[in-house]
Structure formats: structure tokens, C-alpha cells
N, C-alpha and C. Protein backbone atom coordinates (compact mmCIF):
# COMPACT_ATOMS: atom_id res chain seq x y z
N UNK A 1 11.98 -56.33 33.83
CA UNK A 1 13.33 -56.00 33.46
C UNK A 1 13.57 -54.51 33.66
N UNK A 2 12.57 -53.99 33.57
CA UNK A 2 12.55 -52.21 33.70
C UNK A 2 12.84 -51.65 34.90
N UNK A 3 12.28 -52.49 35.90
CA UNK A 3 13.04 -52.25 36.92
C UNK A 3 13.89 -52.41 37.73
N UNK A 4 14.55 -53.40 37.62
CA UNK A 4 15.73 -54.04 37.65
C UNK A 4 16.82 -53.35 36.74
N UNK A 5 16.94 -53.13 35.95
CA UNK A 5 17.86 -52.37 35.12
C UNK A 5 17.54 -50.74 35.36
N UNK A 6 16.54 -50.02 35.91
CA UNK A 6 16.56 -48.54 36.11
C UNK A 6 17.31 -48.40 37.24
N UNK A 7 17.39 -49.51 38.00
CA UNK A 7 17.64 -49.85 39.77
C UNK A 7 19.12 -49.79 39.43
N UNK A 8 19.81 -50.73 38.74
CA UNK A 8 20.87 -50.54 38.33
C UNK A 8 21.50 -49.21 37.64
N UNK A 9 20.68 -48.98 36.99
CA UNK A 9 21.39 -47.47 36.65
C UNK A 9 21.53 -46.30 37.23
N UNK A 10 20.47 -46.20 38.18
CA UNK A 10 20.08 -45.15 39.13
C UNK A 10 21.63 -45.43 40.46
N UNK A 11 21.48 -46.64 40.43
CA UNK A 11 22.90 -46.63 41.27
C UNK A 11 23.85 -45.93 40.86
N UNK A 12 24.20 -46.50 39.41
CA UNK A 12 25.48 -46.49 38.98
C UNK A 12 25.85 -45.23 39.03
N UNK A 13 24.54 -44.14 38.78
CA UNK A 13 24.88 -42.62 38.63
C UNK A 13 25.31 -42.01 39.62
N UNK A 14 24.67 -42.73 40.65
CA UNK A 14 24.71 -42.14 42.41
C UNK A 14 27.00 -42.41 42.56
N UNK A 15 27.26 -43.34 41.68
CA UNK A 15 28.86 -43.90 41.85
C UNK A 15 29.78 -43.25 41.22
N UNK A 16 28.85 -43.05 39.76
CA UNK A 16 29.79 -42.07 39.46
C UNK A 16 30.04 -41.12 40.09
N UNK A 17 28.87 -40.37 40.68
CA UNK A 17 28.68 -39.02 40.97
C UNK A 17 29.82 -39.04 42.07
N UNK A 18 29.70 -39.91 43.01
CA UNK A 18 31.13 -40.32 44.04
C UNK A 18 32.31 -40.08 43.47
N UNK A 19 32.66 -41.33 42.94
CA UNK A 19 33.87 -41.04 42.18
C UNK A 19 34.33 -40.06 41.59
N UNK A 20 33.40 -39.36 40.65
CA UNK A 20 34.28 -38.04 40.49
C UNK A 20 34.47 -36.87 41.64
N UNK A 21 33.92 -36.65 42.50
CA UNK A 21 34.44 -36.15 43.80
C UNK A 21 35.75 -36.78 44.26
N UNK A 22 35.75 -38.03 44.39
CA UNK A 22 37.25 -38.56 45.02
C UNK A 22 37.99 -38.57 43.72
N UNK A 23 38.21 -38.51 42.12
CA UNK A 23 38.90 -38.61 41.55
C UNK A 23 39.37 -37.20 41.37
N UNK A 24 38.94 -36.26 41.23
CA UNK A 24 38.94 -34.63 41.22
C UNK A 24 40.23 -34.47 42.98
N UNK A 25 40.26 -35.07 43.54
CA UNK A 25 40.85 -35.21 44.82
C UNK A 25 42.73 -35.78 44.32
N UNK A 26 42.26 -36.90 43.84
CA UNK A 26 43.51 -38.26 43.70
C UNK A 26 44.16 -38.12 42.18
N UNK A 27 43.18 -37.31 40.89
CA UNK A 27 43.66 -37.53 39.85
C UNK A 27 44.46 -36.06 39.30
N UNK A 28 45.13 -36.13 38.45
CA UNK A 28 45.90 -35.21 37.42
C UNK A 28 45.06 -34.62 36.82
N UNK A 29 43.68 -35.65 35.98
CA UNK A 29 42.79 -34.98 34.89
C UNK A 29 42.10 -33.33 35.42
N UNK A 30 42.03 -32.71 34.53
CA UNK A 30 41.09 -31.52 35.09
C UNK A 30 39.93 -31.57 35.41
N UNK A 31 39.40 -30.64 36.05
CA UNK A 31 38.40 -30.86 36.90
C UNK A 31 37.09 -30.55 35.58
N UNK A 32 37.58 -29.66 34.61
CA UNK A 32 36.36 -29.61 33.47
C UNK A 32 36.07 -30.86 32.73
N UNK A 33 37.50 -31.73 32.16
CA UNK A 33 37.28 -33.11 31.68
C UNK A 33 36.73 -34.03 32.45
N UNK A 34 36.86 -34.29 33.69
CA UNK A 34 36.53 -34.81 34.53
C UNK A 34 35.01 -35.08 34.74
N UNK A 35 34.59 -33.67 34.68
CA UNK A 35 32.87 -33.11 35.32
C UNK A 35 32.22 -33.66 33.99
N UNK A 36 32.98 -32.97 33.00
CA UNK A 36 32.16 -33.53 31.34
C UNK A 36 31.86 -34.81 31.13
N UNK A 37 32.85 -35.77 31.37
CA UNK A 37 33.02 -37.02 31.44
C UNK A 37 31.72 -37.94 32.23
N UNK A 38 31.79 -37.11 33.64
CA UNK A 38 30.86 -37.41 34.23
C UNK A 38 29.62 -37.77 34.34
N UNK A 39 29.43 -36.10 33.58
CA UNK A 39 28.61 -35.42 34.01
C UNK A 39 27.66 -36.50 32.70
N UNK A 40 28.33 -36.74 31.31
CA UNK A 40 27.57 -37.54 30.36
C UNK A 40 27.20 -38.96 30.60
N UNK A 41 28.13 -39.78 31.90
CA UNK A 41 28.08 -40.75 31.71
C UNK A 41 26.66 -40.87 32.93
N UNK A 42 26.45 -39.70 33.83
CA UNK A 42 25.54 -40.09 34.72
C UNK A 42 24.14 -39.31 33.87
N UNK A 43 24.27 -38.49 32.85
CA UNK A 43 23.07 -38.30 32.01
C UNK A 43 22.79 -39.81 30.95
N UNK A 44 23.45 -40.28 30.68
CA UNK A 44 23.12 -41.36 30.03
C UNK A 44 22.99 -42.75 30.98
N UNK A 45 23.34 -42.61 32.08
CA UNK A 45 22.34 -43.69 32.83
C UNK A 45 21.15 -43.34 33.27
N UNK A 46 20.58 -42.14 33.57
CA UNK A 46 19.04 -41.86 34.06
C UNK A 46 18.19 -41.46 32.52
N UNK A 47 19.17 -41.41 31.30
CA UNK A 47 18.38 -41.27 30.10
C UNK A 47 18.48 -43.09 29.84
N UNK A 48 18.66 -43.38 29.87
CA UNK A 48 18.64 -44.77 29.93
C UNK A 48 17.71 -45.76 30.59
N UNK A 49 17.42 -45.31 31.72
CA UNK A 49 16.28 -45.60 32.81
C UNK A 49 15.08 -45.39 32.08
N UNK A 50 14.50 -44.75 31.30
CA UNK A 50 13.55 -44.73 30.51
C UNK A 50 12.94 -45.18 29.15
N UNK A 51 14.36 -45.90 28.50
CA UNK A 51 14.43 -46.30 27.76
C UNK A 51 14.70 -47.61 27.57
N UNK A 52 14.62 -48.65 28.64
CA UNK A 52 15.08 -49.86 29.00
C UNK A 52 14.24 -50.85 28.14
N UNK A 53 13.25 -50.17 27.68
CA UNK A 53 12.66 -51.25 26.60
C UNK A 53 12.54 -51.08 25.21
N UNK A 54 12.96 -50.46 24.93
CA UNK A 54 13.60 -49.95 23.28
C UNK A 54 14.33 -50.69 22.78
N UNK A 55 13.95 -50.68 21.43
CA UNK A 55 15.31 -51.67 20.88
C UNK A 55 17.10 -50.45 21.18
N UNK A 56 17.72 -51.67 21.03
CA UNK A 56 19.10 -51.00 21.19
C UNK A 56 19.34 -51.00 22.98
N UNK A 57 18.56 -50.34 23.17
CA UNK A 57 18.77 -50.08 24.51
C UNK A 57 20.07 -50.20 25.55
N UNK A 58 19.69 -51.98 25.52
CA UNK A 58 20.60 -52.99 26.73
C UNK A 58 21.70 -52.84 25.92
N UNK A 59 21.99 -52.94 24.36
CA UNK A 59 22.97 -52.68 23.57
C UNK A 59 24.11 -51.55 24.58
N UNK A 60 23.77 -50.05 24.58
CA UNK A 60 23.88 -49.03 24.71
C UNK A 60 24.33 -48.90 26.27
N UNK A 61 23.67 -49.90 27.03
CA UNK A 61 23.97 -50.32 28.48
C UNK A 61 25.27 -50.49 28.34
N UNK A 62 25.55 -51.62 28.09
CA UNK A 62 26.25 -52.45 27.55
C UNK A 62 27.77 -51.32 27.43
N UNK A 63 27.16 -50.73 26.14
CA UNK A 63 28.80 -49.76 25.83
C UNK A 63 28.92 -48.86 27.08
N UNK A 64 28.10 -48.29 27.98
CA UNK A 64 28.30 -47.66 29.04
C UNK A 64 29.37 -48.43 30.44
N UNK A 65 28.43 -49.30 30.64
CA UNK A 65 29.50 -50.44 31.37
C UNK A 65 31.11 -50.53 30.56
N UNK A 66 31.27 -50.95 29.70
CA UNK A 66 32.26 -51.01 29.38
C UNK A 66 33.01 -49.38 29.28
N UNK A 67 32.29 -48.79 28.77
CA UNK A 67 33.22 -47.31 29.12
C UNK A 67 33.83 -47.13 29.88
N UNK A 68 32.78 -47.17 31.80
CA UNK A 68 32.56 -46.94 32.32
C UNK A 68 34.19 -47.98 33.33
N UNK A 69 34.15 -49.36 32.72
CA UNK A 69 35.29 -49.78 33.04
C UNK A 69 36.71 -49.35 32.92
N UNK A 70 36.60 -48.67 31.81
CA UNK A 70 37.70 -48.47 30.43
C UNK A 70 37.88 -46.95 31.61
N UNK A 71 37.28 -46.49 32.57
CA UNK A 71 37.55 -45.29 32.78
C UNK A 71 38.68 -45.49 33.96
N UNK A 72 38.91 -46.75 34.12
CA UNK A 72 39.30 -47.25 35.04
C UNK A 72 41.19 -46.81 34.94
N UNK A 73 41.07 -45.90 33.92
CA UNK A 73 42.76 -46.31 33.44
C UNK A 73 43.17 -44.65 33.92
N UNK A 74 41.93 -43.91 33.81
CA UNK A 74 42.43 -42.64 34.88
C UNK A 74 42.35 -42.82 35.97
N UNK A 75 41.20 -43.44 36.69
CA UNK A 75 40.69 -43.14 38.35
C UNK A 75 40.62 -45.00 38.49
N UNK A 76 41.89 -45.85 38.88
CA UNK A 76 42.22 -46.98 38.97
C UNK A 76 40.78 -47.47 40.21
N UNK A 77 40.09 -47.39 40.51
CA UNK A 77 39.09 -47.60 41.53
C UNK A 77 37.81 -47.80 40.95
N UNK A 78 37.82 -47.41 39.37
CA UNK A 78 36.53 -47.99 38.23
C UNK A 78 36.54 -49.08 37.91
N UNK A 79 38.07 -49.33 38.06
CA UNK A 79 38.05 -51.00 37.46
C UNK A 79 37.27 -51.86 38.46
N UNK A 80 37.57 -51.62 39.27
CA UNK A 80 36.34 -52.89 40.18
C UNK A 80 35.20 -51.96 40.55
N UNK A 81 35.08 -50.85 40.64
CA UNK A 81 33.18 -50.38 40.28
C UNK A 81 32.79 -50.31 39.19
N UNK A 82 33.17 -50.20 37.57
CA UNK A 82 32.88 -50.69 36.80
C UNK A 82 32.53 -52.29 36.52
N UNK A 83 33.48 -53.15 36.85
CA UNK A 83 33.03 -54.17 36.91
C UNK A 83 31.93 -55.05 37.44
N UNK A 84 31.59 -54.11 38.76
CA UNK A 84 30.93 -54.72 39.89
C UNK A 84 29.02 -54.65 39.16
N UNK A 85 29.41 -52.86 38.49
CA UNK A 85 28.31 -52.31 37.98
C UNK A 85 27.90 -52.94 36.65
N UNK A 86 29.06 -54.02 36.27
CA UNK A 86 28.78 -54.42 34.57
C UNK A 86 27.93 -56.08 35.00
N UNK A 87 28.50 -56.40 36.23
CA UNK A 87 28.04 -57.70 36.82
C UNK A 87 26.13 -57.52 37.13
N UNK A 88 26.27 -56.59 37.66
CA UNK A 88 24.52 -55.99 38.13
C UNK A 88 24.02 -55.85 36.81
N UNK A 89 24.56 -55.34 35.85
CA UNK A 89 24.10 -54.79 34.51
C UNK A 89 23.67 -56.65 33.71
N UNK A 90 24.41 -57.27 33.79
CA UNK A 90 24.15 -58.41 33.68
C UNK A 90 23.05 -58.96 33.94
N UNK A 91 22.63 -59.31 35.35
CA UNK A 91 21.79 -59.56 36.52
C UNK A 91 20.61 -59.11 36.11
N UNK A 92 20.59 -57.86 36.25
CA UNK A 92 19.44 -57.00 35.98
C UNK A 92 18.89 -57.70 34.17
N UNK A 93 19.74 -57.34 33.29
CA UNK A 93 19.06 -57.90 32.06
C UNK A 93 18.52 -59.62 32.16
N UNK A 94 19.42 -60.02 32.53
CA UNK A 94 18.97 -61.50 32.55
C UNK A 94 17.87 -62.30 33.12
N UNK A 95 18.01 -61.76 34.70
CA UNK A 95 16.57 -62.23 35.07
C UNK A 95 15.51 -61.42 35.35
N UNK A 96 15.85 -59.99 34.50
CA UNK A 96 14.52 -59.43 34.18
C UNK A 96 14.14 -60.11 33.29
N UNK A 97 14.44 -60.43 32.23
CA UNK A 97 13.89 -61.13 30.90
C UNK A 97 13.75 -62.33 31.50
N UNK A 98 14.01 -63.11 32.22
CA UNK A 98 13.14 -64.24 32.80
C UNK A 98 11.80 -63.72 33.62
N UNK A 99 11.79 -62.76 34.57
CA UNK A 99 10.78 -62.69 35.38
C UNK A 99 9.48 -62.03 34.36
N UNK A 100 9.92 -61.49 32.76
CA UNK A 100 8.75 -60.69 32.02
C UNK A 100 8.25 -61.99 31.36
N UNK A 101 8.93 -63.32 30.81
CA UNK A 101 8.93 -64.37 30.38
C UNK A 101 7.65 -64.89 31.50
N UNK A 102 7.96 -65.34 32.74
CA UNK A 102 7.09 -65.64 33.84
C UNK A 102 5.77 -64.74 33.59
N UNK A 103 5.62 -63.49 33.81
CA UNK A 103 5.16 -62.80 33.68
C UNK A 103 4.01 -62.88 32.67
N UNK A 104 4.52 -62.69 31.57
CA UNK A 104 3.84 -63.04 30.19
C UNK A 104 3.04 -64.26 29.87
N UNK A 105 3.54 -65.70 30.75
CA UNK A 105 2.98 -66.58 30.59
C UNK A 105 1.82 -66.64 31.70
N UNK A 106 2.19 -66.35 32.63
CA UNK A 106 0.63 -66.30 33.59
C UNK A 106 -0.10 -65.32 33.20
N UNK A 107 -0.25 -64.44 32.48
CA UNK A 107 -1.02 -63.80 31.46
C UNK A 107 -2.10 -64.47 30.72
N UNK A 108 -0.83 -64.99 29.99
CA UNK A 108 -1.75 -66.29 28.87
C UNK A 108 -2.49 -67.14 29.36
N UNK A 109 -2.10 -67.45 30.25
CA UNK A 109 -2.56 -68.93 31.26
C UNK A 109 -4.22 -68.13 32.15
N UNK A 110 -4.00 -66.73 32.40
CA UNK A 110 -5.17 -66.47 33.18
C UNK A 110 -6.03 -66.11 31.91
N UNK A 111 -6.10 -65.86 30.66
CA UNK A 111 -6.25 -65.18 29.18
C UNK A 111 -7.32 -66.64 29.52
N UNK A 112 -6.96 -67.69 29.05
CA UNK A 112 -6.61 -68.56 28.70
C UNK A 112 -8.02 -69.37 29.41
């Protein structure tokens, strides 16, 4: 799941980091709110990448994606890269926790 979800986040930062270049271009907001905005939401996906197995964690994913959608109401072009990124965010949790499940049991089974 750890890597599957760092994979995902490591993207997502690489998108933001895009987007606020083209929104700094297309938007009204200032370029300091903008960068701040940014600049936290792509520190909390690579602080995140390290923390993918902590409790809370996927929680914390979770509110990022959705932020990350919700940002969609300044720079109208989040709404479907937020979404796209909340779909992967999905993906990534789900059948990581199947493939550690797999994982865990051929463990036991070679233990065994």
C-alpha cells in the first residue's frame, strides 16, 4: 500500500506544482495566496509519503483530496484533477490493502 499511495502522492505534487503555474496565469488570487496554498498542499503530500502507514494517515489523505477538489472553485481545472487524483487516492488505498493482505498470507503459509 506504501507504494502505491507514495506513487500517488508524489504525482499529485508534481500537479499541483503545474497548476499553480497555470493558475497564477488564468486566476485573480494573488500570487502569495496562491504559492502558500500550494506550496502546503504539495508539502503535505510528500510529508504524507512517509507516513502512509500510521494510523490516521489515509484519514488525512483523504481531507487533502477533498481540499484539493474544493480548490476547484478558484482554478475551475481542480475539479477534474482533483477528482481524477481522489479516484487514484482510492485505488492506491484499496488494492494496496489487498496486495499487503496477499502478502501477509504467503508469509504465514511459507511460516507455516
Amino acid at each position: 500500500m506504501r507504494t502505491l499511495c507514495s506513487s500517488t502522492l508524489i504525482g499529485e505534487a508534481l500537479v499541483v506544482l503545474f497548476a499553480a503555474l497555470v493558475a497564477m496565469q488564468l486566476s485573480d488570487v494573488s500570487s502569495a495566496a496562491l504559492w502558500t496554498v500550494s506550496g502546503v498542499a504539495m508539502a503535505l503530500c510528500l510529508l504524507l509519503c512517509g507516513m502512509i502507514n500510521r494510523p490516521g494517515a489515509v484519514a488525512v489523505g483523504w481531507a487533502l483530496q477533498l481540499a484539493l477538489v474544493a480548490s476547484g472553485f478558484v482554478v475551475p481545472t481542480m475539479f477534474g484533477l482533483g477528482a481524477v487524483f481522489a479516484g487514484l487516492w482510492w485505488c492506491s488505498v484499496h488494492y494496496g490493502r489487498k496486495i499487503d493482505e496477499i502478502k501477509a498470507a504467503r508469509t504465514a503459509a511459507a511460516a507455516a
